[in-house]
C-alpha atoms as a PDB file:
ATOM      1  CA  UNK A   1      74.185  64.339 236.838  1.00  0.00           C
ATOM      2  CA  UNK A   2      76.384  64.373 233.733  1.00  0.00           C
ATOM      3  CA  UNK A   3      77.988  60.580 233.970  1.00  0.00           C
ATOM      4  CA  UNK A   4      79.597  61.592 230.617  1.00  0.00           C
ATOM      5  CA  UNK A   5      82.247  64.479 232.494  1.00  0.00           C
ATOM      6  CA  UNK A   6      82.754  62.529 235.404  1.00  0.00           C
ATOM      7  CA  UNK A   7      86.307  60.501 235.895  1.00  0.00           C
ATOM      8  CA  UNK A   8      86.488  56.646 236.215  1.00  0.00           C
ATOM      9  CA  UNK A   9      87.108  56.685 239.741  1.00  0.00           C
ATOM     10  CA  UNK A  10      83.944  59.270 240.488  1.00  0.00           C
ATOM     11  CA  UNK A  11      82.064  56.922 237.819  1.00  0.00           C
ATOM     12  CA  UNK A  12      83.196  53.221 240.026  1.00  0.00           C
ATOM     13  CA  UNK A  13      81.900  55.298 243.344  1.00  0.00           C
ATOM     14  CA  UNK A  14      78.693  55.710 241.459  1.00  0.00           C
ATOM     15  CA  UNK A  15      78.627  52.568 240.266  1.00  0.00           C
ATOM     16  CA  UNK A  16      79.419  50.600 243.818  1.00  0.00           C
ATOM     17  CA  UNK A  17      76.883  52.746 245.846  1.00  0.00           C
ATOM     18  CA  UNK A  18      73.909  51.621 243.097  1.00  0.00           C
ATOM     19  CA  UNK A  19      73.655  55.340 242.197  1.00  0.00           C
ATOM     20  CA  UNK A  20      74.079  54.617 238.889  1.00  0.00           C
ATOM     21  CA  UNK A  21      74.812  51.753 236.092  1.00  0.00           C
ATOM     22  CA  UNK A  22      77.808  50.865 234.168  1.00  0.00           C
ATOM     23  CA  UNK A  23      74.691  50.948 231.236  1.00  0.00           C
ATOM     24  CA  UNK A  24      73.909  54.442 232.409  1.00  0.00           C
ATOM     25  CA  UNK A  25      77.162  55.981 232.007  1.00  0.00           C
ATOM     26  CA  UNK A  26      77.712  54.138 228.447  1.00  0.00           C
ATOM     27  CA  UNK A  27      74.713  55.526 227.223  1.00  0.00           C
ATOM     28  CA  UNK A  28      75.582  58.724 228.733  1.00  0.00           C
ATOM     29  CA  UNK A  29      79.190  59.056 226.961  1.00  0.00           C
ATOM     30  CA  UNK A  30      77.402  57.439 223.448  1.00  0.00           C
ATOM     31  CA  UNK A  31      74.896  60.252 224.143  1.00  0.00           C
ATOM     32  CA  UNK A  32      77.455  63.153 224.163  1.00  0.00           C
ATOM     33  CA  UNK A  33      79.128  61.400 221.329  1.00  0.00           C
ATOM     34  CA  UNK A  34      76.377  61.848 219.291  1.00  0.00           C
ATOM     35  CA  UNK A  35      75.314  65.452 220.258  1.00  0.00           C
ATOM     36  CA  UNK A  36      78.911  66.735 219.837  1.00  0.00           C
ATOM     37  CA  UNK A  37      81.003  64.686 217.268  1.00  0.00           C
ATOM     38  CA  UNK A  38      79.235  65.986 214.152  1.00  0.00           C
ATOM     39  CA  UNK A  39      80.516  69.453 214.975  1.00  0.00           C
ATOM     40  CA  UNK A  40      83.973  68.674 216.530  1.00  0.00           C
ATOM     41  CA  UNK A  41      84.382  65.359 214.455  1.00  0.00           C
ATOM     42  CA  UNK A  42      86.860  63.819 217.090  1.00  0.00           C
ATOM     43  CA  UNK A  43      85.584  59.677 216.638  1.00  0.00           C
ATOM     44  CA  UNK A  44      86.516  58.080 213.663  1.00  0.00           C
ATOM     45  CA  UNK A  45      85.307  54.752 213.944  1.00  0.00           C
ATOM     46  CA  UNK A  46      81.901  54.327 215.565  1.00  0.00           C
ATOM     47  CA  UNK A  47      81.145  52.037 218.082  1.00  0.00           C
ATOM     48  CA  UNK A  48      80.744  48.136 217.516  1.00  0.00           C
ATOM     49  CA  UNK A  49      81.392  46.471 220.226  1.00  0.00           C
ATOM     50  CA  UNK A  50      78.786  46.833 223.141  1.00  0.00           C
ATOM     51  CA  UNK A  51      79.901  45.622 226.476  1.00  0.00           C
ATOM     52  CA  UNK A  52      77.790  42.845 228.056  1.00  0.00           C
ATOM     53  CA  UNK A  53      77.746  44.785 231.315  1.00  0.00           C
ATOM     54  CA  UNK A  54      78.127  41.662 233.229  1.00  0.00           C
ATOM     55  CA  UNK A  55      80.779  41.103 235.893  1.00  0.00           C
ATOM     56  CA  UNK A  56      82.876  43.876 236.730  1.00  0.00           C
ATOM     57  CA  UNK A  57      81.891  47.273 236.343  1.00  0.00           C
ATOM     58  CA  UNK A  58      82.346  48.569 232.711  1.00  0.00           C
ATOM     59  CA  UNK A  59      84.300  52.298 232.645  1.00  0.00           C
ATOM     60  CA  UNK A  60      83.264  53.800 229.326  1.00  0.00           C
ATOM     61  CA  UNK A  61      86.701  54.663 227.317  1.00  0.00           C
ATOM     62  CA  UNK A  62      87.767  55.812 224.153  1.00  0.00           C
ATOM     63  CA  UNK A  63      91.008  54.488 222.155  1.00  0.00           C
ATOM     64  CA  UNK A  64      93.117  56.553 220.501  1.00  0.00           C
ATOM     65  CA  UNK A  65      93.621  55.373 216.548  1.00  0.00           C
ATOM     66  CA  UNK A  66      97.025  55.273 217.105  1.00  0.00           C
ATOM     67  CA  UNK A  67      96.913  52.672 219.255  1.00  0.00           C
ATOM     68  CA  UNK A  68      96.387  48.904 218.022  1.00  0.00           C
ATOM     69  CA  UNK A  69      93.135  46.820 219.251  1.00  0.00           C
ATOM     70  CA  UNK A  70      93.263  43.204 218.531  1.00  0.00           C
ATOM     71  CA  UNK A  71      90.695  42.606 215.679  1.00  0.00           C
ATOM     72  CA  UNK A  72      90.219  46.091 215.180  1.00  0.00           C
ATOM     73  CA  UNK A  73      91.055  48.291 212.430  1.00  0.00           C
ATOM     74  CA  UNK A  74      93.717  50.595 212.649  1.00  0.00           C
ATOM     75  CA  UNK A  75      93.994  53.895 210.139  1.00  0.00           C
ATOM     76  CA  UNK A  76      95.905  56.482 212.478  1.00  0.00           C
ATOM     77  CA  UNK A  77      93.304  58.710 210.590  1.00  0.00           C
ATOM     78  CA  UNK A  78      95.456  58.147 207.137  1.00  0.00           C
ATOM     79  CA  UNK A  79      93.282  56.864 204.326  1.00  0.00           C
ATOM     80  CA  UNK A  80      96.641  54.884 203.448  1.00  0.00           C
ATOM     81  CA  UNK A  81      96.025  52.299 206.188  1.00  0.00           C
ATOM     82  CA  UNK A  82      92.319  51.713 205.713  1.00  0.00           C
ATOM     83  CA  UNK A  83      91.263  48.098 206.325  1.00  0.00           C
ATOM     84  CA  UNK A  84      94.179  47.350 208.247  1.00  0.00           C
ATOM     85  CA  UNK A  85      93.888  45.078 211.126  1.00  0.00           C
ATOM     86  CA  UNK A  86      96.642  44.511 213.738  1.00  0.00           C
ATOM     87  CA  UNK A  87      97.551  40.845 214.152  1.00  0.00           C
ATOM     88  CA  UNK A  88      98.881  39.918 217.364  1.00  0.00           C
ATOM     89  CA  UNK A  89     102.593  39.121 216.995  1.00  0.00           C
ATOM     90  CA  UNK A  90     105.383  38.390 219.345  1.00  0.00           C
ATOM     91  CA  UNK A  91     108.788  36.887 218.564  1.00  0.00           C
ATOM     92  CA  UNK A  92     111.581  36.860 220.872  1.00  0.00           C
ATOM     93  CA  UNK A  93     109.760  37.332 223.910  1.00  0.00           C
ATOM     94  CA  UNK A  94     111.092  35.672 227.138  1.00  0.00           C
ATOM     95  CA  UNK A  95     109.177  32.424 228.271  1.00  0.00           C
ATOM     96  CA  UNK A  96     106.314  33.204 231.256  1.00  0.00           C
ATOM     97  CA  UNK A  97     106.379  37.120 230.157  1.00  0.00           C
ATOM     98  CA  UNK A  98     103.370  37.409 227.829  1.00  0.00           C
ATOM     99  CA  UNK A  99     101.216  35.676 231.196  1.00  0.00           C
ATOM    100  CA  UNK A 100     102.228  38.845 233.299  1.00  0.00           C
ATOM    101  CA  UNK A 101      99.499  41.495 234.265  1.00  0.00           C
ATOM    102  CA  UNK A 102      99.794  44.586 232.103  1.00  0.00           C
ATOM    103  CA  UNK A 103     102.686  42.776 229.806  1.00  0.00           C
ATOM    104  CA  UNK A 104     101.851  44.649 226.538  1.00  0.00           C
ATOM    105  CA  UNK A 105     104.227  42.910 224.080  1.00  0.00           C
ATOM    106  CA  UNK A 106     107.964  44.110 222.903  1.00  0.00           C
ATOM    107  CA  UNK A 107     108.791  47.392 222.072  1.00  0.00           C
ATOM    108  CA  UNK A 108     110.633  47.080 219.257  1.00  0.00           C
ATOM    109  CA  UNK A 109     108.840  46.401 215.874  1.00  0.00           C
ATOM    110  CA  UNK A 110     109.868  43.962 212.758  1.00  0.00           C
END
C-alpha cells in the first residue's frame, strides 16, 4: 500500500480501522520525499519539526513557502527573504475574533 498517494480522508480510514499509523504514513511521505526530491527538487526547507503522534491522528502535509508558519522561515523561494521569520501580528482586529475556529488573522497587510 502506498500511504504516500493516498488522500487524508483514505489515510484517517486507515488510520481509525488500525490498518495503519499516523507514524506509518509520515515515514511513508518522508520516504517519497527523499527518493524523488533530488530529481524534481520541489521541498525547499527540510523537515524539522516531527509530530509527537500523540492524540489525534497526524495527516502528513506539506506547506507551500508562500504561506507564513509561525516560527518558521519564510523565503517564497527568493534568496532576498532568507532568514525571515513571520511574527504574529494583528492590529485592528475586532474583540472575541482571533478565539474563533479557523480565524486566520486580517487580510489586509501594514
Amino acid at each position: 500500500m502506498n500511504l504516500h498517494s493516498l488522500t487524508a480522508h483514505a489515510l484517517l480510514d486507515l488510520f481509525r480501522s488500525g490498518k495503519a499509523s499516523a507514524r506509518e504514513a509520515y515515514e511513508a511521505v518522508l520516504g517519497r520525499i527523499k527518493a524523488v526530491d533530488p530529481k524534481v527538487k520541489a521541498y525547499i526547507s527540510p523537515v524539522r519539526n516531527l509530530p509527537d503522534f500523540a492524540g489525534e491522528f497526524q495527516i502528513p502535509i506539506a506547506i507551500k513557502d508562500n504561506l507564513c508558519t509561525k516560527g518558521e522561515e519564510i523565503t517564497c523561494a527568493s534568496r532576498i527573504l532568507k532568514g525571515f521569520l513571520f511574527a504574529v501580528r494583528r492590529r485592528g482586529h475586532r474583540k472575541g475574533q482571533e478565539k474563533r475556529r479557523g480565524y486566520f488573522g486580517d487580510r489586509e497587510h501594514g
